[in-house]
Protein backbone atom coordinates (compact mmCIF):
# COMPACT_ATOMS: atom_id res chain seq x y z
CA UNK A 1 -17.61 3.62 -0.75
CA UNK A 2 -15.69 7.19 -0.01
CA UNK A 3 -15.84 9.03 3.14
CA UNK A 4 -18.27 11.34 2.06
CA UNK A 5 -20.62 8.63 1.05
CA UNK A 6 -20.35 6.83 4.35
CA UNK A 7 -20.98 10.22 6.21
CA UNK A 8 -23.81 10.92 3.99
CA UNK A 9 -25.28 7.20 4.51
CA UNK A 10 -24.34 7.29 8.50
CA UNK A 11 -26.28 10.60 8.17
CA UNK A 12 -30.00 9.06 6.80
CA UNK A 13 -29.41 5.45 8.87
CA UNK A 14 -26.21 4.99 11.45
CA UNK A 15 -27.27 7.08 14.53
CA UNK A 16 -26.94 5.47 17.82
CA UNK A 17 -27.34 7.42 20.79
CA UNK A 18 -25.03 8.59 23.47
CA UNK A 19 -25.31 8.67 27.51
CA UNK A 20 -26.21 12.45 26.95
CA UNK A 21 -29.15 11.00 23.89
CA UNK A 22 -26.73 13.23 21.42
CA UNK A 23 -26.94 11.38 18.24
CA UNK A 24 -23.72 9.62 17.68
CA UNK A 25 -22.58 7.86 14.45
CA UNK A 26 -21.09 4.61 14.72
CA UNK A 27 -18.60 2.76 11.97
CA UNK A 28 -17.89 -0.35 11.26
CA UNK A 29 -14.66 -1.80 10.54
CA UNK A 30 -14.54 -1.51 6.88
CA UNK A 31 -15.95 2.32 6.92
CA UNK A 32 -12.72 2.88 9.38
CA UNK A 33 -10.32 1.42 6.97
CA UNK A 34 -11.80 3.44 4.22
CA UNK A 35 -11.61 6.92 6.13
CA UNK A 36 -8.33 6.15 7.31
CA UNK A 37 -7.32 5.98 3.73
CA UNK A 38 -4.94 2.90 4.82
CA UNK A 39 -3.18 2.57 1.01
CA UNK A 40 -0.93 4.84 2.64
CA UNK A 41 2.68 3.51 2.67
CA UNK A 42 4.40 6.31 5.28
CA UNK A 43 6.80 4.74 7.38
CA UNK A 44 6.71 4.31 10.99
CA UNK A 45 5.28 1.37 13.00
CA UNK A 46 1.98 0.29 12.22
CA UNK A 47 0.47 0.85 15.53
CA UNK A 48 1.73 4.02 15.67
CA UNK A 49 0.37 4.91 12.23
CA UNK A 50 -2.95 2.94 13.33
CA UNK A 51 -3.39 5.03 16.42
CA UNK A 52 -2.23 8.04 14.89
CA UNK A 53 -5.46 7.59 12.24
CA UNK A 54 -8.04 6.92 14.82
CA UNK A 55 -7.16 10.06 16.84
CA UNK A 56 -7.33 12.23 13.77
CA UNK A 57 -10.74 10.30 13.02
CA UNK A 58 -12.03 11.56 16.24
CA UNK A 59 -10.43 15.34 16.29
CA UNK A 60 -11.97 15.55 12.97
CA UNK A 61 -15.42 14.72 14.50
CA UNK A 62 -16.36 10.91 12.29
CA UNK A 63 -15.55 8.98 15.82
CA UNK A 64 -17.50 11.21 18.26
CA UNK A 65 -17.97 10.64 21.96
CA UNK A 66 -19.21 6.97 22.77
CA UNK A 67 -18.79 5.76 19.89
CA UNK A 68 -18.09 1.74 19.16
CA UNK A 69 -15.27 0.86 18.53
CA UNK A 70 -14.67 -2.18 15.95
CA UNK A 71 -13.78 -5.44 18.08
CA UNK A 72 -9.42 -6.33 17.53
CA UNK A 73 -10.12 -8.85 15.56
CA UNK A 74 -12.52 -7.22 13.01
CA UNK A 75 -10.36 -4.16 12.13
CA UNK A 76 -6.94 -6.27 12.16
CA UNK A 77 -9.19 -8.50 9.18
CA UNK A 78 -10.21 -5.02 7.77
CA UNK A 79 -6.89 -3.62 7.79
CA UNK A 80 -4.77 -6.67 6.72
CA UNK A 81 -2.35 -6.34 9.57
CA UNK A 82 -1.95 -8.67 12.39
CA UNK A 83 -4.34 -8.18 15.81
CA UNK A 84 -1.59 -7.48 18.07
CA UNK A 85 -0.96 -4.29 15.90
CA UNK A 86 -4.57 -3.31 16.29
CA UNK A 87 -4.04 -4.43 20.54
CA UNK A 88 -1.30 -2.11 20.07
CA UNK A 89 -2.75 0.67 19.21
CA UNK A 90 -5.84 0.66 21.20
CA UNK A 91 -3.25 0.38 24.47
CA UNK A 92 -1.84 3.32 23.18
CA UNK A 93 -5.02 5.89 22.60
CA UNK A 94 -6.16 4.52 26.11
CA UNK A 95 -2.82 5.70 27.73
CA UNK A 96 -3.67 9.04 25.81
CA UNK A 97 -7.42 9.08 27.24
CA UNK A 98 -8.64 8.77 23.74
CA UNK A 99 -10.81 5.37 24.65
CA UNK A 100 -12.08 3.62 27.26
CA UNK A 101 -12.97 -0.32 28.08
CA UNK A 102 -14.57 -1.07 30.55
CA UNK A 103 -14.82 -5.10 31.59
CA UNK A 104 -17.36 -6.97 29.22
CA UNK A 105 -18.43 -3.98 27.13
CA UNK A 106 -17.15 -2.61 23.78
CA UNK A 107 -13.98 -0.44 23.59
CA UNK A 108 -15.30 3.15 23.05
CA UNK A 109 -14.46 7.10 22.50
CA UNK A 110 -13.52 8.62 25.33
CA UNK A 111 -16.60 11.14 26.77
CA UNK A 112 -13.54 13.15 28.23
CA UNK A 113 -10.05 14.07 27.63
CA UNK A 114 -8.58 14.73 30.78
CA UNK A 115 -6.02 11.41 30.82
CA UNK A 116 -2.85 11.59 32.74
CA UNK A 117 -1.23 11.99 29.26
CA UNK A 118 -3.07 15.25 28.44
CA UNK A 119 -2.62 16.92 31.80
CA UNK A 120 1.09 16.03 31.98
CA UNK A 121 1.22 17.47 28.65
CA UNK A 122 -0.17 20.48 29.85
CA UNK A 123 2.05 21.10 32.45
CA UNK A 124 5.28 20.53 30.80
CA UNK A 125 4.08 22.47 27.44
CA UNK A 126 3.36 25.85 29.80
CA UNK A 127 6.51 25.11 32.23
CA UNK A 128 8.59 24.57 29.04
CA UNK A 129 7.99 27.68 27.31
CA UNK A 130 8.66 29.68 30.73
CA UNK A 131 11.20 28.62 32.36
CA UNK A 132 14.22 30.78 33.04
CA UNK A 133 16.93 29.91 30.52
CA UNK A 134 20.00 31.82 31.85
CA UNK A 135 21.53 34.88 30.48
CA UNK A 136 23.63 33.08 27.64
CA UNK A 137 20.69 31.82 25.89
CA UNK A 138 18.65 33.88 23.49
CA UNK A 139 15.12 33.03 24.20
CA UNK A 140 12.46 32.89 21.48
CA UNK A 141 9.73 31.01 23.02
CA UNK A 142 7.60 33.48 24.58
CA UNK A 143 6.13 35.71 21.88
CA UNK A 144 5.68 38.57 24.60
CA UNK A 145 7.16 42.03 24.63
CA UNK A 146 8.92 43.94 27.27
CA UNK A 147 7.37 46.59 28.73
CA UNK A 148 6.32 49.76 26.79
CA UNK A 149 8.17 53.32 27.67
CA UNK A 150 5.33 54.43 28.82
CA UNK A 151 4.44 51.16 31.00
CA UNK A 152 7.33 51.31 33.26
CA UNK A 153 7.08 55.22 33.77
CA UNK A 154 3.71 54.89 35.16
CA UNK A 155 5.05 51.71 36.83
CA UNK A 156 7.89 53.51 38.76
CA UNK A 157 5.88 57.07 39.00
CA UNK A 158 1.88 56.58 38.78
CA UNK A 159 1.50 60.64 39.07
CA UNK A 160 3.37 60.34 35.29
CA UNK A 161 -0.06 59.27 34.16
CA UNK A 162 -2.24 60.32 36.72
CA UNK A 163 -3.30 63.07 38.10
CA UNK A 164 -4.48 62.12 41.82
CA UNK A 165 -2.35 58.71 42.35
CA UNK A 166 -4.17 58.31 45.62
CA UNK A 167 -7.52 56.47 43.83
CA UNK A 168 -4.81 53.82 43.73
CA UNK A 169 -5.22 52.51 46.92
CA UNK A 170 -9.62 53.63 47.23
CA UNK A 171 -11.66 51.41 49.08
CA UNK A 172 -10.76 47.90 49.89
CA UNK A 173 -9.81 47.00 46.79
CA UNK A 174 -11.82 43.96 45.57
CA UNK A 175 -13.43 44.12 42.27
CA UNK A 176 -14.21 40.87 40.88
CA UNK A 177 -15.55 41.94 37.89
CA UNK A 178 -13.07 44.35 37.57
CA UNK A 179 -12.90 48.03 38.62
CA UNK A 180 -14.79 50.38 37.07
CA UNK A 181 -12.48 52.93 35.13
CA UNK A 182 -11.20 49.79 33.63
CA UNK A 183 -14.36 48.20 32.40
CA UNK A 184 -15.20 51.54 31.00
CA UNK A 185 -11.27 51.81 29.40
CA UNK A 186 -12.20 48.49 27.84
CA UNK A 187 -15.68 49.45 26.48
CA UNK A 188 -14.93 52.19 24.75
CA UNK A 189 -11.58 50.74 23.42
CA UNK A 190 -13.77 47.99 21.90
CA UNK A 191 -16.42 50.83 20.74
CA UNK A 192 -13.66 52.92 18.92
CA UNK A 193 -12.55 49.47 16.98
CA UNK A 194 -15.71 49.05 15.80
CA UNK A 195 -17.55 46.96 18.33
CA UNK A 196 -19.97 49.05 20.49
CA UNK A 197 -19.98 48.26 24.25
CA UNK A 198 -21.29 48.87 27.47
CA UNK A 199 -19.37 48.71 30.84
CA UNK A 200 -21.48 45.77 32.12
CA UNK A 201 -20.58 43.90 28.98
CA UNK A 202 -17.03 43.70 30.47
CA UNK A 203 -15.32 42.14 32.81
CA UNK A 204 -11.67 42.17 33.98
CA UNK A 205 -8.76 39.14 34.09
CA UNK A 206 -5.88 38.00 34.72
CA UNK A 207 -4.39 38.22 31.24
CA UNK A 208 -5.94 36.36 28.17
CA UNK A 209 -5.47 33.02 29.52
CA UNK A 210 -7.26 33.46 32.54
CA UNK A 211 -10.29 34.85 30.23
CA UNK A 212 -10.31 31.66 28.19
CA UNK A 213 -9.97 29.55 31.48
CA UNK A 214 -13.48 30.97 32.68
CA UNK A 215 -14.85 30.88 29.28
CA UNK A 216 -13.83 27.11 28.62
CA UNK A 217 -15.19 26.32 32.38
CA UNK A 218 -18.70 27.80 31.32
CA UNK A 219 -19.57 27.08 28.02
CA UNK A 220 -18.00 23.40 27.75
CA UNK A 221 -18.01 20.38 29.74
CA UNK A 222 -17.05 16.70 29.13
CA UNK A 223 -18.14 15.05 26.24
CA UNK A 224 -19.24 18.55 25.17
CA UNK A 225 -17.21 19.89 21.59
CA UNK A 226 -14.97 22.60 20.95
CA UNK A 227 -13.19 23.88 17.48
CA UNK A 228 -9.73 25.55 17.95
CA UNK A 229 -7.90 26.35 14.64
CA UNK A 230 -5.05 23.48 13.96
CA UNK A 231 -2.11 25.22 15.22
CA UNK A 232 -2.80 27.28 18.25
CA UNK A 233 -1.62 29.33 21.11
CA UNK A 234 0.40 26.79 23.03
CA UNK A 235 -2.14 28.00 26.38
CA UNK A 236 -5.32 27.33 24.56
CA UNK A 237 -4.71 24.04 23.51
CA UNK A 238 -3.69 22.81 27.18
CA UNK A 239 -6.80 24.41 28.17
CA UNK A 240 -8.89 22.60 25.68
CA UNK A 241 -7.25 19.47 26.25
CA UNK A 242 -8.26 19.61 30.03
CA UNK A 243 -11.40 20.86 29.55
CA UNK A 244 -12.56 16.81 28.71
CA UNK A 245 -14.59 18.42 25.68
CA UNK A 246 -14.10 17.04 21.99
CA UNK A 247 -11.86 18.82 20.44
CA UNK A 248 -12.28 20.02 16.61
CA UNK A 249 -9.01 21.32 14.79
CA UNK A 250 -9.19 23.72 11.86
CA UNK A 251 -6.97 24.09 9.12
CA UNK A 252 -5.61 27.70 9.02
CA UNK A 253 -4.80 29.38 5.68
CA UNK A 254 -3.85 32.79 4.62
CA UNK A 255 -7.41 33.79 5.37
CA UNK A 256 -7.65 32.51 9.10
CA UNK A 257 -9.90 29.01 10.01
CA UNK A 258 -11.36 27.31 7.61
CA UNK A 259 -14.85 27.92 7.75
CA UNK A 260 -16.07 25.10 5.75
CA UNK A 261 -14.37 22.50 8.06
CA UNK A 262 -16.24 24.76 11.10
CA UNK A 263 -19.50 23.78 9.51
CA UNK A 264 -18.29 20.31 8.55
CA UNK A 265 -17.35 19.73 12.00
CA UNK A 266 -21.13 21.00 13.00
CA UNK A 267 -22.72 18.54 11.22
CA UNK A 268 -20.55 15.51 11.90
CA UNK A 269 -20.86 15.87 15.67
CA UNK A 270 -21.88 18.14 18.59
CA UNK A 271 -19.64 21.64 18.60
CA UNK A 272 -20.78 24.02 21.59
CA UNK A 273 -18.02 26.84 21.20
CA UNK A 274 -15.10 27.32 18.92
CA UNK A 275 -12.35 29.77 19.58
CA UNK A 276 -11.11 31.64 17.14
CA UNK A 277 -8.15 34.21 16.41
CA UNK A 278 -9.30 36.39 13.20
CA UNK A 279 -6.56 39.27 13.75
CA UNK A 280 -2.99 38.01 13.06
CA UNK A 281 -3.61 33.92 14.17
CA UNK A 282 -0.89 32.43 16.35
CA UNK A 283 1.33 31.39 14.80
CA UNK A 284 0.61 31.85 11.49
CA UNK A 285 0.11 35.62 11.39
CA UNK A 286 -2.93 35.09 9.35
CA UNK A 287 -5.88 37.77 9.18
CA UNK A 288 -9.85 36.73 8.49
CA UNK A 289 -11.11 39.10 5.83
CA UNK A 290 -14.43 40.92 6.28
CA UNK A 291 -16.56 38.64 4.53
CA UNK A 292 -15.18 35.26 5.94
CA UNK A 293 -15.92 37.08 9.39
CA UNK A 294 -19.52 37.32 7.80
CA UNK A 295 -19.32 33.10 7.17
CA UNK A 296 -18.29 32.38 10.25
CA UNK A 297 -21.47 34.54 12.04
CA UNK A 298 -23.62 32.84 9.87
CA UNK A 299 -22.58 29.20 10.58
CA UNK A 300 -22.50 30.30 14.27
CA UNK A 301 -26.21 31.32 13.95
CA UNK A 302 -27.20 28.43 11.84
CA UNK A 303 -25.56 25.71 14.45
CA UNK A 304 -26.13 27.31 17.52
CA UNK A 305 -22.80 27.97 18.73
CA UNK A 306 -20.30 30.59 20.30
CA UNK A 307 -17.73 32.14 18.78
CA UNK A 308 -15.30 33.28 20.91
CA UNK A 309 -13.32 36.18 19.18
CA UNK A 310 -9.51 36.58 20.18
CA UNK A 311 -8.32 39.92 19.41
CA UNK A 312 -4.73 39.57 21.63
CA UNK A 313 -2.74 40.83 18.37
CA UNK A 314 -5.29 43.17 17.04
CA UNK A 315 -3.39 46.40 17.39
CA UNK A 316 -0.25 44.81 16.28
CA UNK A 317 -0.97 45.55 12.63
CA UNK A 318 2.29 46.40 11.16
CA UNK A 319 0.86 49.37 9.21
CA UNK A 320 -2.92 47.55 7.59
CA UNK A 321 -5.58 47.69 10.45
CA UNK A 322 -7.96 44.52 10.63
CA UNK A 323 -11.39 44.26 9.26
CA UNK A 324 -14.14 45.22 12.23
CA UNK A 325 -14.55 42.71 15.09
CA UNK A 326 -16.27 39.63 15.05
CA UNK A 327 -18.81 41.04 17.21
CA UNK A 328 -19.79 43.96 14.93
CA UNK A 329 -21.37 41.54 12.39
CA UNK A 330 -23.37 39.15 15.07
CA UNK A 331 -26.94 40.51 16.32
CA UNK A 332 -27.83 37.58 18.09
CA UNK A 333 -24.93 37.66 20.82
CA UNK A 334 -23.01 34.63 19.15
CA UNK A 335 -19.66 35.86 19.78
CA UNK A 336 -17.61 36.44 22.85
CA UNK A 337 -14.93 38.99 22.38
CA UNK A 338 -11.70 38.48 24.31
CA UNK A 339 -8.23 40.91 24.52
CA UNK A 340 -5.49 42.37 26.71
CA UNK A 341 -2.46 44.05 27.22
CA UNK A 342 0.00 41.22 27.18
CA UNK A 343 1.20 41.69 23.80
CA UNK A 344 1.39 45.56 23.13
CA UNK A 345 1.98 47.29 26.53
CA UNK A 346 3.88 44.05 28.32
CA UNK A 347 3.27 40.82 29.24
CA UNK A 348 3.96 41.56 33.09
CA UNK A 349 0.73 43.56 33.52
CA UNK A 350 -1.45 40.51 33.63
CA UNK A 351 -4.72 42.20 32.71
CA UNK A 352 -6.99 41.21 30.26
CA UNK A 353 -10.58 41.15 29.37
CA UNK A 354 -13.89 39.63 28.23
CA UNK A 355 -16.99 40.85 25.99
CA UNK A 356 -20.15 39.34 26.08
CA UNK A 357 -24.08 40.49 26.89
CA UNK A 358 -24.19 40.95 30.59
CA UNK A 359 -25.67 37.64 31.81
CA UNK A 360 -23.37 35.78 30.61
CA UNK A 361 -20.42 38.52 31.91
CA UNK A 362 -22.34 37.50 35.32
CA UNK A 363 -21.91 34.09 35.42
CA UNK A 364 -18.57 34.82 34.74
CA UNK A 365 -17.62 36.99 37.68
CA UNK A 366 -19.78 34.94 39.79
CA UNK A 367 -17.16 32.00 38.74
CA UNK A 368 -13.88 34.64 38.87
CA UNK A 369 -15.01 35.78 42.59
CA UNK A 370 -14.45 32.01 43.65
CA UNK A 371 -10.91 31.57 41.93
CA UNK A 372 -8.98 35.03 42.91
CA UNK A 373 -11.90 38.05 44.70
CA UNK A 374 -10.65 40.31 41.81
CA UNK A 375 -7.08 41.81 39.94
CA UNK A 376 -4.60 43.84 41.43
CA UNK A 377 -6.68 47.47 41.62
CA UNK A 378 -4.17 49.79 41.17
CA UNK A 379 -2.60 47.69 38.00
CA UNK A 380 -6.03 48.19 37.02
CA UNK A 381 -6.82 51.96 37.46
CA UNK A 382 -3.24 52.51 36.02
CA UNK A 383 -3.93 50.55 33.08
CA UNK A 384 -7.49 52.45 32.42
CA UNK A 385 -5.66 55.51 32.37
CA UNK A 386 -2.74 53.87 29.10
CA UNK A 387 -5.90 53.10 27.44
CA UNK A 388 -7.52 55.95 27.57
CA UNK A 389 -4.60 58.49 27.09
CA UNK A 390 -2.04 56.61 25.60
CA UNK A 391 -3.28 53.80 23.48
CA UNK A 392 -2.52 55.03 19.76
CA UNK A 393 0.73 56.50 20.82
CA UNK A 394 2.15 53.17 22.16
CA UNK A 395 0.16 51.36 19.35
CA UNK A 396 2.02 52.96 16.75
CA UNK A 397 5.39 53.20 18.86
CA UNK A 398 5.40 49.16 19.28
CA UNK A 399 3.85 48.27 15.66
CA UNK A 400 7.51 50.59 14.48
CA UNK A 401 9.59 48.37 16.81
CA UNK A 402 8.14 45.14 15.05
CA UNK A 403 8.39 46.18 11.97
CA UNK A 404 11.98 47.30 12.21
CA UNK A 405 12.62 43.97 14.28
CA UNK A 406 10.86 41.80 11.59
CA UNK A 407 12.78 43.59 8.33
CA UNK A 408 15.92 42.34 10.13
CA UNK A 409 14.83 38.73 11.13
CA UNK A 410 14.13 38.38 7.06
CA UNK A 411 17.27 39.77 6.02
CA UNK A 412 18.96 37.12 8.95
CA UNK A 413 16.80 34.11 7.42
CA UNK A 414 18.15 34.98 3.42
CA UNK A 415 21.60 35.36 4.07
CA UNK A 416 21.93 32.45 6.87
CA UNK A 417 19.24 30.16 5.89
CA UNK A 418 18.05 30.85 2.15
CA UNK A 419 16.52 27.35 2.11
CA UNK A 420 14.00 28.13 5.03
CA UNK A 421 9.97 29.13 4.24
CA UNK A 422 8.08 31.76 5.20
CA UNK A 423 4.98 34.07 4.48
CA UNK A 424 5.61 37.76 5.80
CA UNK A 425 2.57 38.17 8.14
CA UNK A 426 0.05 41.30 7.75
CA UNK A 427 0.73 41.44 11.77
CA UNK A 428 1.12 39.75 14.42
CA UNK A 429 4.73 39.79 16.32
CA UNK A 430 5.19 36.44 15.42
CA UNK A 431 6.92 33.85 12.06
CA UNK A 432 6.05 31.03 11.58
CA UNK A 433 8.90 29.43 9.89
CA UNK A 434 9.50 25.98 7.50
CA UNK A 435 12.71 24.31 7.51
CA UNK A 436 12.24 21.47 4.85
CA UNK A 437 13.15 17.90 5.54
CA UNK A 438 14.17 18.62 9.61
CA UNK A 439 12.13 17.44 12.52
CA UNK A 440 11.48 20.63 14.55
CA UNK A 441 11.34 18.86 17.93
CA UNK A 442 15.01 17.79 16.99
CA UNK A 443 16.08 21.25 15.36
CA UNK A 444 14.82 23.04 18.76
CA UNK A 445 16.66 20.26 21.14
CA UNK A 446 20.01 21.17 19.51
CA UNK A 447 19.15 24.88 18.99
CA UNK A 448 18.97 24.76 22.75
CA UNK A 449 22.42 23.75 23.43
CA UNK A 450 23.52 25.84 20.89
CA UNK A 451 22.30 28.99 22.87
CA UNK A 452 18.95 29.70 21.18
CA UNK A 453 15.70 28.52 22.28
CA UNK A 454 12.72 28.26 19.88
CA UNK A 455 9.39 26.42 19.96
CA UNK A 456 8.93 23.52 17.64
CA UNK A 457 5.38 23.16 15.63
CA UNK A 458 4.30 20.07 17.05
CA UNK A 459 3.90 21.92 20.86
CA UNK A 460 1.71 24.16 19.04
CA UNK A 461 -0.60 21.58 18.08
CA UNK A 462 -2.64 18.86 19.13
CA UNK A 463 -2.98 16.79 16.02
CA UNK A 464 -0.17 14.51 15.60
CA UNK A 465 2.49 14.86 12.25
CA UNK A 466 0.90 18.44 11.47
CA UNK A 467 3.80 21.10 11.89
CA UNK A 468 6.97 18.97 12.65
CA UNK A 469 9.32 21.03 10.12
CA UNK A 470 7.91 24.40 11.40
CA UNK A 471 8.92 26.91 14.08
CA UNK A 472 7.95 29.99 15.46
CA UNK A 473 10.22 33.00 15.81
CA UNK A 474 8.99 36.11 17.67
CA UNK A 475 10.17 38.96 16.48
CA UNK A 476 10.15 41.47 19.48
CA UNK A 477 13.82 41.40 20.19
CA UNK A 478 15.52 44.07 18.80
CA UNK A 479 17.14 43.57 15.63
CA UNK A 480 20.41 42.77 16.48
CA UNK A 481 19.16 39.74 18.99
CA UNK A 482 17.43 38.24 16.42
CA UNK A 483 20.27 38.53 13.67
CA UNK A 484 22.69 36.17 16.15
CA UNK A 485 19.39 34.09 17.05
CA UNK A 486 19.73 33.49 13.18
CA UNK A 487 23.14 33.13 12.78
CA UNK A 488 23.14 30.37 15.36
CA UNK A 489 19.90 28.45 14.32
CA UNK A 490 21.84 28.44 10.94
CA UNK A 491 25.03 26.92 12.53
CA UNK A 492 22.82 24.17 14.21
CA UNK A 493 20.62 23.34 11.05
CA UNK A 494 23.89 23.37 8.66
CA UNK A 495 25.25 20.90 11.14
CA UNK A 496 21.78 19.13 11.34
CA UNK A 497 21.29 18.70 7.47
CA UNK A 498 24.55 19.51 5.74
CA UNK A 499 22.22 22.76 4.00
């Protein structure tokens, strides 16, 4: 029997029921071995490979929460291999927080993900990517800018950009939702692009991650499910990995997520929210076309879920501007619309922002006031004032920086490294690079020492073997950086592979 027979026969008779009476599908020992397709002859040890199948079993929604797990014994028999292979491997996921045992019950899925494992990973992943690497390294890891002309101007002289700079310091200065001239920046930002907006559909953040911190803390909670696309924003996926909820990957191709595994994932098991980056996907620089957008609003409709739409890379279009917002195709409030300034003005503002019909923006402020009272005000009022006056002039300024800055990172890669993959992204400010045959955790290790640090694929996901020849090069350094970024990693992968 194939796995989409046993889906389709777990579907009509194999339902148990979980603590939460979600209907959860249980397999026996011989389904697993079939869906884990266990002909396969990679190397590596078998426990390794054995737990490596099981996780992807339940990412990929066929093991959801609670369910059984077959007893050692049974899937060793299934399997052919020996039971301390299968004891192996079970030690292993429950290190990870993948299952659970309790004393005299059945081994189980995990209702939440929040292991030791996953929030160490968390931490090191974020601490990692921004730590300060000295002044002789060239460091690629953090795909954000520095700060626009026009951003440090109005930093150093507010009256450059305004013309009273004494609302700066008004009143006492707490706005949790945000202050006003910047909601109403925001909204009619969002109503130019094609998404129209009120000023109590908006509230105000603490950068992007922030927004999907409050977002995740809402609209999931353990045992609950969540899609993120495959390979993700490094901050997302620690999020989501905390957050205890199921986690859904989906493959991303030239066209953005793959809707079909969205809905797939919808029917196999319970997904609440999925989070989603249409314009120019990190890493991959991939852009959703109009009538995929249209897909994805009608299997969020049909499966009663949220879409949350990530638009941190939307004005960085490299000349092409995206289709319209998620948002503008939903009229029954499905999608959550999400942005900042992080990645066109400068990272160092910390401001971002989030979209959605004013009960839920709320909740959300209700839940902000509790973490922080509010964002810094003046940032804020300065920042309303760059949107207004001097959005398309700074769009256009950084979009010519990238573009110059990109040109020369693909002339670097086919003189120094002709054997490296790429796609040329429609935006974005980032490339997500192949280097065939190399482990990228290894590559980036001896990159480091070699003076250049880059992020290795595997970081950016959470599904195990998926992206371990890839990197990700930002392209925001001026063209010269990037040239001896390339001339090193060239040095260090010659040495590495003898290419």
């Amino acid at each position: 029997m194939g796995w989409a027979a046993i889906v389709s026969q777990l579907a009509l008779d194999g339902k148990s029921q979980s603590a939460d009476n979600w209907p959860v599908l249980t397999l026996d020992s011989t389904q697993i071995a079939t869906l884990l397709g266990w002909e396969d002859d990679s190397g590596g040890p078998l426990f390794r490979r054995l737990a490596d199948g099981l996780r992807r079993l339940a990412e990929e929604g066929y093991l959801v929460d609670g369910s059984h797990l077959p007893p050692e014994r049974q899937l060793a028999q299934a399997l052919a291999v020996s039971r301390n292979t299968v004891t192996a491997a079970y030690a292993l996921l429950r290190t990870e927080g993948w299952i659970e045992a309790r004393q005299g019950s059945a081994t189980r899925i995990a209702a939440s993900r929040t292991s030791e494992a996953a929030v160490h990973r968390a931490d090191s992943v974020m601490a990692t990517l921004l730590r300060d690497l000295g002044s002789t390294t060239i460091d690629l890891t953090v795909a954000a800018p520095s700060a626009a002309p026009i951003v440090a101007r109005s930093i150093a002289d507010p009256s450059s950009v305004m013309v009273d700079p004494s609302v700066l310091t008004e009143g006492h200065g707490y706005h949790a939702g945000g202050h006003a001239r910047l909601r109403m920046a925001v909204a009619a930002l969002l109503s130019a692009q094609g998404l129209p907006t009120r000023r109590e559909e908006v509230m105000i953040t603490n950068g992007v991650q922030q927004a999907l911190s409050l977002l995740l803390a809402e609209l999931t909670r353990p045992g609950m499910g969540v899609a993120i696309e495959e390979v993700a924003y490094p901050g997302l996926i620690d999020l989501a990995m905390r957050s205890g909820a199921l986690i859904h990957l989906l493959p991303v191709g030239t066209d953005g997520a793959d809707v079909n595994a969205l809905q797939a994932a919808c029917h196999r098991g319970r997904v609440d929210a999925a989070i989603l980056a249409p314009d120019f996907q990190n890493p991959t620089g991939a852009l959703t076309s109009a009538e995929t957008r249209r897909r994805l609003i009608r299997v969020a409709q049909e499966e009663d879920l949220v879409l949350i739409d990530d638009r941190t890379h939307t004005d960085l279009d490299l000349g092409l501007p995206p289709p319209p917002p998620l948002g503008s195709f939903d009229d029954q409030s499905r999608v959550v619309t999400i942005g900042g300034m992080s990645k066109l003005y400068w990272g160092g503002l910390r401001l971002g922002w989030i979209r959605a019909r004013s009960s839920l923006i709320n909740r959300l402020i209700e839940q902000k006031a509790g973490f922080d009272l509010g964002t810094s005000a003046p940032m804020q009022i300065i920042a309303a004032e760059l949107l207004h006056h001097h959005h398309e002039a700074t769009r256009t300024w950084r979009n010519e920086q990238l573009r110059h800055s990109l040109d020369a990172l693909e002339a670097a890669l086919k003189a120094s490294m002709p054997a490296a993959e790429w796609t040329r992204p429609p935006g974005g400010p980032n490339l997500w690079i192949r280097l065939p045959g190399t482990d990228a955790l290894e590559f980036s290790h001896r990159a480091l020492r070699d003076g250049v640090a880059v992020i290795a694929g595997p970081l950016l996901t959470c599904r195990p073997g998926r992206a371990t020849d890839r990197i990700r090069v930002p392209f925001y350094a001026d063209p010269g950086t990037l040239t001896e970024a390339i001339t090193r990693l060239a040095r260090c992968w010659s040495q590495m592979t003898g290419r």
